[in-house]
C-alpha atoms as a PDB file:
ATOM      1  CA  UNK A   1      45.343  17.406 111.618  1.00  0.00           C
ATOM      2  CA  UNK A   2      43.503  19.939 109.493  1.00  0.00           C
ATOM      3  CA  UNK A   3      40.197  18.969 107.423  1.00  0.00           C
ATOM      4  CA  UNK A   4      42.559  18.930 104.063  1.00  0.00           C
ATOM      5  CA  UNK A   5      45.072  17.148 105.185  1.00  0.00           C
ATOM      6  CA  UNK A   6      42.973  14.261 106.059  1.00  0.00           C
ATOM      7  CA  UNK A   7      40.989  14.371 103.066  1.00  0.00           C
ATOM      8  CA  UNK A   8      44.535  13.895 101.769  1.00  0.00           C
ATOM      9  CA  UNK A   9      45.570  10.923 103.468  1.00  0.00           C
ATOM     10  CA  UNK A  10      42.295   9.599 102.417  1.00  0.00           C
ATOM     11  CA  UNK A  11      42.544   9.864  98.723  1.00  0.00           C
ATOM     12  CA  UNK A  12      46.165   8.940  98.602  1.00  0.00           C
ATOM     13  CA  UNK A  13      45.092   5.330 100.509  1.00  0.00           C
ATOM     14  CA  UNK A  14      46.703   2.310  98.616  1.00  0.00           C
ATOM     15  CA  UNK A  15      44.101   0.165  97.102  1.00  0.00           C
ATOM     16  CA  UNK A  16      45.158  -2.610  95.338  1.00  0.00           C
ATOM     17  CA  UNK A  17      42.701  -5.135  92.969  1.00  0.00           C
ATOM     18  CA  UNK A  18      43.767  -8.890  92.402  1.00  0.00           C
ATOM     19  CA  UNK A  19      43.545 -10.294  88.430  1.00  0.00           C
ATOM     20  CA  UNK A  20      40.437 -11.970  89.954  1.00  0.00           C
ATOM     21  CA  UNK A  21      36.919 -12.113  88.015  1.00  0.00           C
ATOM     22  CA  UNK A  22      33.294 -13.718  88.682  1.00  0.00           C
ATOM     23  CA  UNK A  23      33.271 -16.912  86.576  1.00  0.00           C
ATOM     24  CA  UNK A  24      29.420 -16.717  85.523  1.00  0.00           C
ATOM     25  CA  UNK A  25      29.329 -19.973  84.529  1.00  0.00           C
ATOM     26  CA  UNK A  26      29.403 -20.590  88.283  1.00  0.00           C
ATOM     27  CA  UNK A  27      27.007 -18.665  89.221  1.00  0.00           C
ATOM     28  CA  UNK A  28      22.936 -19.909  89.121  1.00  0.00           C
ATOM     29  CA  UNK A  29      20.914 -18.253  87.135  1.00  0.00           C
ATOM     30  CA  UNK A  30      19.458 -16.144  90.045  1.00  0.00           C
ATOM     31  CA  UNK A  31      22.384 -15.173  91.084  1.00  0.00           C
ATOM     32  CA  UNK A  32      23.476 -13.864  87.306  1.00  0.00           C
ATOM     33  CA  UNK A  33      20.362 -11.966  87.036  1.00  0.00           C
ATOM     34  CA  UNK A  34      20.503 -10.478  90.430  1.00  0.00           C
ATOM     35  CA  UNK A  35      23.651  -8.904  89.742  1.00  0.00           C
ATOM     36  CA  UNK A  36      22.578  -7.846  86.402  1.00  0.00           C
ATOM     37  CA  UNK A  37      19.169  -5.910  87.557  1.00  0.00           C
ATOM     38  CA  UNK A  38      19.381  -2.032  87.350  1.00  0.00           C
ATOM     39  CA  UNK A  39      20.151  -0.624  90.581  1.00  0.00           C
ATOM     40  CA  UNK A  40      17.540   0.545  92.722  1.00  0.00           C
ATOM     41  CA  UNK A  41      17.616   4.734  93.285  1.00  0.00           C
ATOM     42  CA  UNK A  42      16.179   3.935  97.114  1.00  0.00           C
ATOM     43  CA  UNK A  43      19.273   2.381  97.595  1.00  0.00           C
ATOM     44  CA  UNK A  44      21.531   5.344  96.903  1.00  0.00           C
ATOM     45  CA  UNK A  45      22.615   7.997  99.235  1.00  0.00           C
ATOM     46  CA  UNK A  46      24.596  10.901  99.444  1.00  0.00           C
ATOM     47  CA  UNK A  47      26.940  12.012 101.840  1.00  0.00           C
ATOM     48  CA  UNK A  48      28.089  15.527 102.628  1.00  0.00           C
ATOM     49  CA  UNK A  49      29.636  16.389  99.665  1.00  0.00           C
ATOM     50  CA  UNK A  50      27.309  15.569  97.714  1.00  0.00           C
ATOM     51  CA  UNK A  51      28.484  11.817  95.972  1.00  0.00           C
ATOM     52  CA  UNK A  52      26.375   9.327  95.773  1.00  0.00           C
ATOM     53  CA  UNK A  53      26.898   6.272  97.631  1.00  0.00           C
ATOM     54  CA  UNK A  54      25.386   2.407  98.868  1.00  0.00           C
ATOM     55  CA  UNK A  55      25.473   2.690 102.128  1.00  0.00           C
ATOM     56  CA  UNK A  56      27.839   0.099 104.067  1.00  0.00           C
ATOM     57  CA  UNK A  57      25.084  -2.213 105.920  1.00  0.00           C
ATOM     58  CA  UNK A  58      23.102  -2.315 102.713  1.00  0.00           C
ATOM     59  CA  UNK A  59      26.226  -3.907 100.640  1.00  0.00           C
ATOM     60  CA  UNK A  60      26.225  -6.140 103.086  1.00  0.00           C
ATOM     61  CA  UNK A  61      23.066  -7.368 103.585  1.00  0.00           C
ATOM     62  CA  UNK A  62      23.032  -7.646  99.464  1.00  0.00           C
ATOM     63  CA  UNK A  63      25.530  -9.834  99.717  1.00  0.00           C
ATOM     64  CA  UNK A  64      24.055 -12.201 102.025  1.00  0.00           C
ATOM     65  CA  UNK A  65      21.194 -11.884  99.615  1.00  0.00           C
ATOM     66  CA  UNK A  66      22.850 -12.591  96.475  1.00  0.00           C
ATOM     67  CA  UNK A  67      25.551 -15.441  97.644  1.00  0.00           C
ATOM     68  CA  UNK A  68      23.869 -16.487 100.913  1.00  0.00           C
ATOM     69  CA  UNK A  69      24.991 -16.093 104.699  1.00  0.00           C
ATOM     70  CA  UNK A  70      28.077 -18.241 104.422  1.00  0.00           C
ATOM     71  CA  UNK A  71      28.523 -17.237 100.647  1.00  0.00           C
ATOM     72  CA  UNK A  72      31.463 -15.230 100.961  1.00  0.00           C
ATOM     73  CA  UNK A  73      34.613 -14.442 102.963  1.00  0.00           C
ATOM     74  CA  UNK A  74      35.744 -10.621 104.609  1.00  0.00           C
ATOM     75  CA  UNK A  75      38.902 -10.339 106.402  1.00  0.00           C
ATOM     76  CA  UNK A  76      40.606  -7.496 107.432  1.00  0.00           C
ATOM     77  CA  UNK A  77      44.392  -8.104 106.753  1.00  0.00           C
ATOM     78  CA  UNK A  78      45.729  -5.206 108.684  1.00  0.00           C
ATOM     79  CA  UNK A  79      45.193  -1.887 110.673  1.00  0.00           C
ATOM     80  CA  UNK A  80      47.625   0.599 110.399  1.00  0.00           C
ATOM     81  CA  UNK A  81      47.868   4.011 112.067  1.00  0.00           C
ATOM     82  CA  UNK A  82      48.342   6.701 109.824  1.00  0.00           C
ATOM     83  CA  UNK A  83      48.471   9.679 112.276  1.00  0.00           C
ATOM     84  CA  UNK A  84      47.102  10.952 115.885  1.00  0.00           C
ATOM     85  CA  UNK A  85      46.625  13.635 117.709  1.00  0.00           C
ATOM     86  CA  UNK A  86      44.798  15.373 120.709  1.00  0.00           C
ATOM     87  CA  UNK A  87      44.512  18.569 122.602  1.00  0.00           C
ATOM     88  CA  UNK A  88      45.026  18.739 126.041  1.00  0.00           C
ATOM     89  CA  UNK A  89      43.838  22.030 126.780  1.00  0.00           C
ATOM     90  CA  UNK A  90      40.098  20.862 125.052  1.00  0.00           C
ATOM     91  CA  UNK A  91      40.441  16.928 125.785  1.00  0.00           C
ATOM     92  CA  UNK A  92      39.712  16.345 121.777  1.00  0.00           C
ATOM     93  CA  UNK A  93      40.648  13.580 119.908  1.00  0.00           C
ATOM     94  CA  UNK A  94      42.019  13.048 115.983  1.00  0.00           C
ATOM     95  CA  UNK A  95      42.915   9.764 113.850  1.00  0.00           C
ATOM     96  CA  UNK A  96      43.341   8.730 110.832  1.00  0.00           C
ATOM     97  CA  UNK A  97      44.155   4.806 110.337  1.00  0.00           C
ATOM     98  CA  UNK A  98      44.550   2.663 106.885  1.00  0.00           C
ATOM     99  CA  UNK A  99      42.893  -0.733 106.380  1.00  0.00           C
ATOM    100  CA  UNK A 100      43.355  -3.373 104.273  1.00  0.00           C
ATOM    101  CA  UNK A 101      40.440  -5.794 103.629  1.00  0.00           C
ATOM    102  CA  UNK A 102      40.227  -9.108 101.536  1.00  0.00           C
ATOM    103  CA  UNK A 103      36.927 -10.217 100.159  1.00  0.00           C
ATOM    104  CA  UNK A 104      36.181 -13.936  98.770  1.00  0.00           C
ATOM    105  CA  UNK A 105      32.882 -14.724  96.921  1.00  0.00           C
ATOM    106  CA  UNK A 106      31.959 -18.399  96.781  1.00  0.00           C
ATOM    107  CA  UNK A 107      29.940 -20.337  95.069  1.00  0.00           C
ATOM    108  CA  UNK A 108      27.071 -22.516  96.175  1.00  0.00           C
ATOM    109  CA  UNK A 109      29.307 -25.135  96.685  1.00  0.00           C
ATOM    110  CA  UNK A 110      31.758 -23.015  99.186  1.00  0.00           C
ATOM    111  CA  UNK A 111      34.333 -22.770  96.323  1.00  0.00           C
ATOM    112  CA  UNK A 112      35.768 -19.522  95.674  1.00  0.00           C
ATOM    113  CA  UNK A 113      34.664 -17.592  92.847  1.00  0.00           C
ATOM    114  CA  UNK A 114      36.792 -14.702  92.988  1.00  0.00           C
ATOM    115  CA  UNK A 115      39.114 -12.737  95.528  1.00  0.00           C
ATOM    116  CA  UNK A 116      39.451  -8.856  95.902  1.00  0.00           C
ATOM    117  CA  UNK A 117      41.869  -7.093  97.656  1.00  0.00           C
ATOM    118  CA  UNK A 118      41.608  -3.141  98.547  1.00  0.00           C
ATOM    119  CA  UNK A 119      42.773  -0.630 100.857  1.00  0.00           C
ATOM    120  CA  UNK A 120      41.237   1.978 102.542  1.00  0.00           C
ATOM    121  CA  UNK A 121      41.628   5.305 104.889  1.00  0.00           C
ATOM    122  CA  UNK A 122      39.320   6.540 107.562  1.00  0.00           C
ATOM    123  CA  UNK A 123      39.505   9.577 109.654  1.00  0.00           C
ATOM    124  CA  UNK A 124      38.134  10.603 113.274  1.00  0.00           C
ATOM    125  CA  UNK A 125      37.901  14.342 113.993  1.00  0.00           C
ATOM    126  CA  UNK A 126      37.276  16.226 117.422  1.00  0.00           C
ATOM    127  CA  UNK A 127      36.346  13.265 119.485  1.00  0.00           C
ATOM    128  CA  UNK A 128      35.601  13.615 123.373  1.00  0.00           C
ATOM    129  CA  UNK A 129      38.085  10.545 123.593  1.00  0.00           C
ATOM    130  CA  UNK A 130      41.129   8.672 122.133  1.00  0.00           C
ATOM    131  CA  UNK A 131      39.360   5.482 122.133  1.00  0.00           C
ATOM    132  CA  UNK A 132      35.884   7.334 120.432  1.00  0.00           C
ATOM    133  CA  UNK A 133      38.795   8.478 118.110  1.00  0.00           C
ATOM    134  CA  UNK A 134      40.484   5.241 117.128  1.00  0.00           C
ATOM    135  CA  UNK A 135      37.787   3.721 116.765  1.00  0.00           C
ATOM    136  CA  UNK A 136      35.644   5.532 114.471  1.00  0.00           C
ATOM    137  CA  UNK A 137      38.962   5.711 112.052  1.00  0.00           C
ATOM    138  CA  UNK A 138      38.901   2.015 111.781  1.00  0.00           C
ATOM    139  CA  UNK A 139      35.487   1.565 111.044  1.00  0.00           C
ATOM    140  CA  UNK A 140      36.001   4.188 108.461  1.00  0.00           C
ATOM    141  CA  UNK A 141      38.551   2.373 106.972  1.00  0.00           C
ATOM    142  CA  UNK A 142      37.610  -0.616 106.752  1.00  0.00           C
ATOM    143  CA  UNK A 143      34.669   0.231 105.557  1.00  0.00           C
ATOM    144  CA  UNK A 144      36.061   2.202 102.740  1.00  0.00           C
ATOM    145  CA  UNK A 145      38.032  -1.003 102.155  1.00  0.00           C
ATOM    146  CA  UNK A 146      35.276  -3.102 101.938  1.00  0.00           C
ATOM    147  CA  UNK A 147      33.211  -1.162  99.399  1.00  0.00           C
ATOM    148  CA  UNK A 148      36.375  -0.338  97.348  1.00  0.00           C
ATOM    149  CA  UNK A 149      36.320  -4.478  97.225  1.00  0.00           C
ATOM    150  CA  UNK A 150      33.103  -5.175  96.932  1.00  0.00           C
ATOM    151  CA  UNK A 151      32.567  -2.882  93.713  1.00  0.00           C
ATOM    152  CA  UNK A 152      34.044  -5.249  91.746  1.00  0.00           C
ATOM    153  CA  UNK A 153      30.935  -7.175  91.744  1.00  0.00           C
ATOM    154  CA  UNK A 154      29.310  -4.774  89.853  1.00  0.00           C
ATOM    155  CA  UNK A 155      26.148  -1.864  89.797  1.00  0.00           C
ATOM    156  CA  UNK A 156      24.588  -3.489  93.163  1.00  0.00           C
ATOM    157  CA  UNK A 157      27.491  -2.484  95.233  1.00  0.00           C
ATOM    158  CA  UNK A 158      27.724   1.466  93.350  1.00  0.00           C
ATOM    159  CA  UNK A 159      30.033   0.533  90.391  1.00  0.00           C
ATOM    160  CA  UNK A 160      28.175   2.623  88.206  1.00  0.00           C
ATOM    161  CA  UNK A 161      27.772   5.680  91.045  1.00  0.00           C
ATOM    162  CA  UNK A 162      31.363   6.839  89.821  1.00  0.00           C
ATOM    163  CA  UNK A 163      30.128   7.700  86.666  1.00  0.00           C
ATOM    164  CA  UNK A 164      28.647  10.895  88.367  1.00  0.00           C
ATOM    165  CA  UNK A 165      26.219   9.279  90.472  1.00  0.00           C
ATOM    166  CA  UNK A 166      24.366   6.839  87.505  1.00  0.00           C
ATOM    167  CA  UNK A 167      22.091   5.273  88.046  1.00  0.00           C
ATOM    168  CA  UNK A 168      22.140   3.196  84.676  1.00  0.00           C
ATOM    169  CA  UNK A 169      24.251  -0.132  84.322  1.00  0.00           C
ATOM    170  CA  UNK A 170      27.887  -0.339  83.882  1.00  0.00           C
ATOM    171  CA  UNK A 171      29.467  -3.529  84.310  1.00  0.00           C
ATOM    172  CA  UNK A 172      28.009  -6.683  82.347  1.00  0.00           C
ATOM    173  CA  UNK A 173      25.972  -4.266  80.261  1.00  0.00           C
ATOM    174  CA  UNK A 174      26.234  -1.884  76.938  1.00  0.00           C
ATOM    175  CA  UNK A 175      25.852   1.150  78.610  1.00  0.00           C
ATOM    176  CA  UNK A 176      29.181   3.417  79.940  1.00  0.00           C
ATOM    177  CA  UNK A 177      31.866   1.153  80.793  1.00  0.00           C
ATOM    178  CA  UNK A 178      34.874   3.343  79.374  1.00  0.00           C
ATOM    179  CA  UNK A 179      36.408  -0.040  78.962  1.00  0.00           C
ATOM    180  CA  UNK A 180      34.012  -1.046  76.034  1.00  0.00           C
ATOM    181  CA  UNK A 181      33.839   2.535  74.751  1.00  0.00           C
ATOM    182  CA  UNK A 182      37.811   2.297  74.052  1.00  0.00           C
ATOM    183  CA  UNK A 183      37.544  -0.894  72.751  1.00  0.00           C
ATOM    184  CA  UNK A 184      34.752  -0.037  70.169  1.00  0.00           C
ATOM    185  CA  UNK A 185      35.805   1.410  66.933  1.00  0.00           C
ATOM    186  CA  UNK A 186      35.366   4.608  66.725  1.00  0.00           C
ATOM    187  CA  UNK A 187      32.235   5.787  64.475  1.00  0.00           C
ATOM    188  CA  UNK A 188      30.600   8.746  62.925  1.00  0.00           C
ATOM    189  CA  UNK A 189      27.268   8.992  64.162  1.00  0.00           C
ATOM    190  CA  UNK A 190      24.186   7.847  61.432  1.00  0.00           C
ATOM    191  CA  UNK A 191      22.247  10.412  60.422  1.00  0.00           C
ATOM    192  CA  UNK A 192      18.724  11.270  62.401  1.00  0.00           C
ATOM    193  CA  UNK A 193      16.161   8.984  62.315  1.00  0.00           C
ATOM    194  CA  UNK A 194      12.831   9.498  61.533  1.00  0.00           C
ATOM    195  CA  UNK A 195      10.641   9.351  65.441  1.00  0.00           C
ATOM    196  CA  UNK A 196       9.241   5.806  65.924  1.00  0.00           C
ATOM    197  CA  UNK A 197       7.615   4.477  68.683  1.00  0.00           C
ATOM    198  CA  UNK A 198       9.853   3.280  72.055  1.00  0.00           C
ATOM    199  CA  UNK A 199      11.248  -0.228  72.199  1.00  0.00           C
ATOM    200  CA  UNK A 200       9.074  -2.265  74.509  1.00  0.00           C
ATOM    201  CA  UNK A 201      10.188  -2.039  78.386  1.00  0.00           C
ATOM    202  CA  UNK A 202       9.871  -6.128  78.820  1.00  0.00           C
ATOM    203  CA  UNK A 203      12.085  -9.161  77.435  1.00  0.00           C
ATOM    204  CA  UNK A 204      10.008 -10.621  74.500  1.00  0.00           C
ATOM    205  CA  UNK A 205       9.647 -14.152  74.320  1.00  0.00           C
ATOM    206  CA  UNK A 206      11.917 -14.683  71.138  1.00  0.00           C
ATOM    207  CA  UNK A 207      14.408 -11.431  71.352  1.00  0.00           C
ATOM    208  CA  UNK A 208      16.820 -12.565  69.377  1.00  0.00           C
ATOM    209  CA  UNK A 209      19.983 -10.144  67.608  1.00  0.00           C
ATOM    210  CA  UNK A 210      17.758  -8.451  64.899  1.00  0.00           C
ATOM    211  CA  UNK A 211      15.012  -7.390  67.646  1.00  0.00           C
ATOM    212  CA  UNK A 212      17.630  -6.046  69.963  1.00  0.00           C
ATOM    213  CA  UNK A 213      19.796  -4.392  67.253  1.00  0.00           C
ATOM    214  CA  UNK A 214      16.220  -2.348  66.493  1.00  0.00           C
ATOM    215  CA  UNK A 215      15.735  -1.459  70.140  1.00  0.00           C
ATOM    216  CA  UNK A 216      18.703   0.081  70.682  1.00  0.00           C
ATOM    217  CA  UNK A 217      18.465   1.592  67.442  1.00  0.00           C
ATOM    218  CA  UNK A 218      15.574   3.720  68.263  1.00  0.00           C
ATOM    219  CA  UNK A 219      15.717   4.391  72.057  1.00  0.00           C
ATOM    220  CA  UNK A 220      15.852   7.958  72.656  1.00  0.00           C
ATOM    221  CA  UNK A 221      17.260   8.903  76.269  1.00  0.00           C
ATOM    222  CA  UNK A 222      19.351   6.847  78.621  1.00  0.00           C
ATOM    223  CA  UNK A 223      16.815   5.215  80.871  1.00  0.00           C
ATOM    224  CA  UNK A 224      15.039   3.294  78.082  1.00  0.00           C
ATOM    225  CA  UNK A 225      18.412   1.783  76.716  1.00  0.00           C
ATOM    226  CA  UNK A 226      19.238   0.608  79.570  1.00  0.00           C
ATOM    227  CA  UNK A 227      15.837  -1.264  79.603  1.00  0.00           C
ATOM    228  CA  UNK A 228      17.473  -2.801  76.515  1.00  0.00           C
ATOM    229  CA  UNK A 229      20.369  -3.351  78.198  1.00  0.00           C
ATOM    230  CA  UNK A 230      18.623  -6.106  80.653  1.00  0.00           C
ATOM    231  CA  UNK A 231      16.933  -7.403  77.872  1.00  0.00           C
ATOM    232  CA  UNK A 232      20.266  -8.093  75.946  1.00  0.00           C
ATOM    233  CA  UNK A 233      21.351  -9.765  79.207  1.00  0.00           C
ATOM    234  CA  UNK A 234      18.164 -11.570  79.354  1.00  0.00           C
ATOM    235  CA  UNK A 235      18.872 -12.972  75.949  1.00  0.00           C
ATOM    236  CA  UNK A 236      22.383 -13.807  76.521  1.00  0.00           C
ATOM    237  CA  UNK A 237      21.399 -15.949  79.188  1.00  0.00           C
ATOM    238  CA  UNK A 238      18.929 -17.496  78.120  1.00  0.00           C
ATOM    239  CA  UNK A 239      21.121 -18.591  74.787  1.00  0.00           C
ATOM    240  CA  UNK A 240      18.730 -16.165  72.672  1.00  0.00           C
ATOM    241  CA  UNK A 241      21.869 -14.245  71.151  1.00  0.00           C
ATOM    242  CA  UNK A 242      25.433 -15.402  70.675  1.00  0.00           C
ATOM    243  CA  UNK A 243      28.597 -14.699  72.719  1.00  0.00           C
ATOM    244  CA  UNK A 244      29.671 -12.634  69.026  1.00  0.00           C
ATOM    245  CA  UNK A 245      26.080 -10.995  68.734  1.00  0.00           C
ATOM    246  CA  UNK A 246      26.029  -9.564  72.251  1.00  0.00           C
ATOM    247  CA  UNK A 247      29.757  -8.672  71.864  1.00  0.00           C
ATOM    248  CA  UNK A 248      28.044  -6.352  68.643  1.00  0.00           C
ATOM    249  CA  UNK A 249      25.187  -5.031  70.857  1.00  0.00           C
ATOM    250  CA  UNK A 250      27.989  -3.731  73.324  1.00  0.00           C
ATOM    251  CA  UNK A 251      29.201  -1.611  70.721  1.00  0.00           C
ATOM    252  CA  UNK A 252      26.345  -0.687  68.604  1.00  0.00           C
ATOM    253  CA  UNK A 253      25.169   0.209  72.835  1.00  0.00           C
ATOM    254  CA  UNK A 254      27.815   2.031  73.370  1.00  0.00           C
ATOM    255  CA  UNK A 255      27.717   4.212  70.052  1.00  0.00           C
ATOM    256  CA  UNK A 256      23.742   4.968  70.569  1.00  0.00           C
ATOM    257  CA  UNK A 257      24.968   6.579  74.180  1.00  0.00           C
ATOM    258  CA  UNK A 258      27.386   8.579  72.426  1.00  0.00           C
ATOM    259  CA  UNK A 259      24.869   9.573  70.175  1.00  0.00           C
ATOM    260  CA  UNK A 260      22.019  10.567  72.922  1.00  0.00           C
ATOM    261  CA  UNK A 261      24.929  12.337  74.705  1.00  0.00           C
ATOM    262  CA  UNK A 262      25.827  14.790  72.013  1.00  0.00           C
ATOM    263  CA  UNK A 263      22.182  14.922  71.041  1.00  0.00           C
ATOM    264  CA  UNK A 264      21.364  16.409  74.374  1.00  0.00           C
ATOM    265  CA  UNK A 265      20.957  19.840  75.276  1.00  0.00           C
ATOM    266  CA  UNK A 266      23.541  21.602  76.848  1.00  0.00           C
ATOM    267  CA  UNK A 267      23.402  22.455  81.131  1.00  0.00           C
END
């Protein structure tokens, strides 16, 4: 099988997400804010083409960090061959196989939380045998299964990496999710500000709605609203701000990215 035709059979892999959501209210409080942290950049790697990625082992192990070692559920429902082939004349090897994975998250009680269902394709290429071969495609596979699942829990596991590798928060957060952007009224951008001096990197004691509403206000790149971002989360949790008022940071978020975007200079 040629390089493009597996790359093919890769991208056209059925993946398939269940209506299933974390209930926060079920999660502790560490849990909540683990997920919600920004993502650390010494987590991220690229592969050969250049996308950025968490590698498989380190999902994993956060995880067994986040939900403990008996926190969660991953089964592989099945294995499928997609295609094989070999050459005699060289003894080389080529697969590609589909899997199908199920991941369960439970709470601290062992109850599920939610359940995510994906698919996945991995190939094998020139391999000195057919087991080497097989093998290596169902690793792949599952393991592109498993992180296809496993995004669903949010920026830890590289949810925001398919906004072209970002680093900055995506789900729970007022930052890029093109869900909230579509959902937000659509605004003319306010007219330049006078420059004031950056909103503070830490979560003040009392940040309630009016403190965060200035903070996003005046932010001027990416990195420092998503500072605000955490601290919005921060508040939520901590029953600083409303369900309504962070529902109005989201967008007033979401139109100050909008606004930094267009603001910067062109590449």
């Amino acid at each position: 099988m040629s390089e493009s035709t597996v790359s093919e059979a890769t991208a056209t892999a059925e993946e398939t997400n269940e209506p299933a959501a974390i209930e926060t209210e079920r999660l502790t409080l560490a849990q909540r804010q683990r997920l919600l942290r920004p993502l650390n950049k010494n987590r991220v790697k690229q592969n050969q083409k250049g996308f950025s990625y968490i590698p498989h082992n380190d999902s994993r192990a956060e995880l067994i960090k986040t939900f403990g070692l008996c926190g969660f559920d991953l089964e592989t429902l099945s294995v499928d061959q997609v295609s094989f082939r070999s050459n005699e004349a060289t003894n080389r090897f080529w697969a590609v196989f589909r899997a199908t994975v199920r991941l369960t998250v439970k709470d601290v009680h062992g109850k599920p939380l939610a359940v995510y269902t994906a698919s996945g394709a991995g190939a094998a290429q020139n391999l000195p045998s057919e087991g080497d071969a097989v093998d290596m495609a169902i690793k792949v596979a599952e393991s592109e299964a498993f992180k296809r699942c496993v995004i669903n829990l949010g920026d830890q596991y590289g949810l925001s990496l398919y906004d072209g590798g970002a680093l900055e928060s995506v789900g729970g957060s007022l930052v890029d999710s093109p869900k909230l952007q579509a959902a937000a009224p659509q605004q003319s951008a306010p007219a330049a500000q006078p420059a004031q001096p950056p909103a503070p990197d830490n979560l003040a004691t009392k940040d309630d709605f009016e403190t965060l509403k200035q903070a996003i206000r005046i932010v001027r790149d990416g990195e420092a609203l998503t500072r605000v971002a955490t601290r919005v989360q921060q508040a939520h949790i901590h029953q600083l701000i409303t369900d309504e008022e962070r529902a109005q940071l989201l967008e007033l978020g979401g139109n100050r990215r909008q606004e930094l975007r267009e603001a910067a200079p062109s590449r």
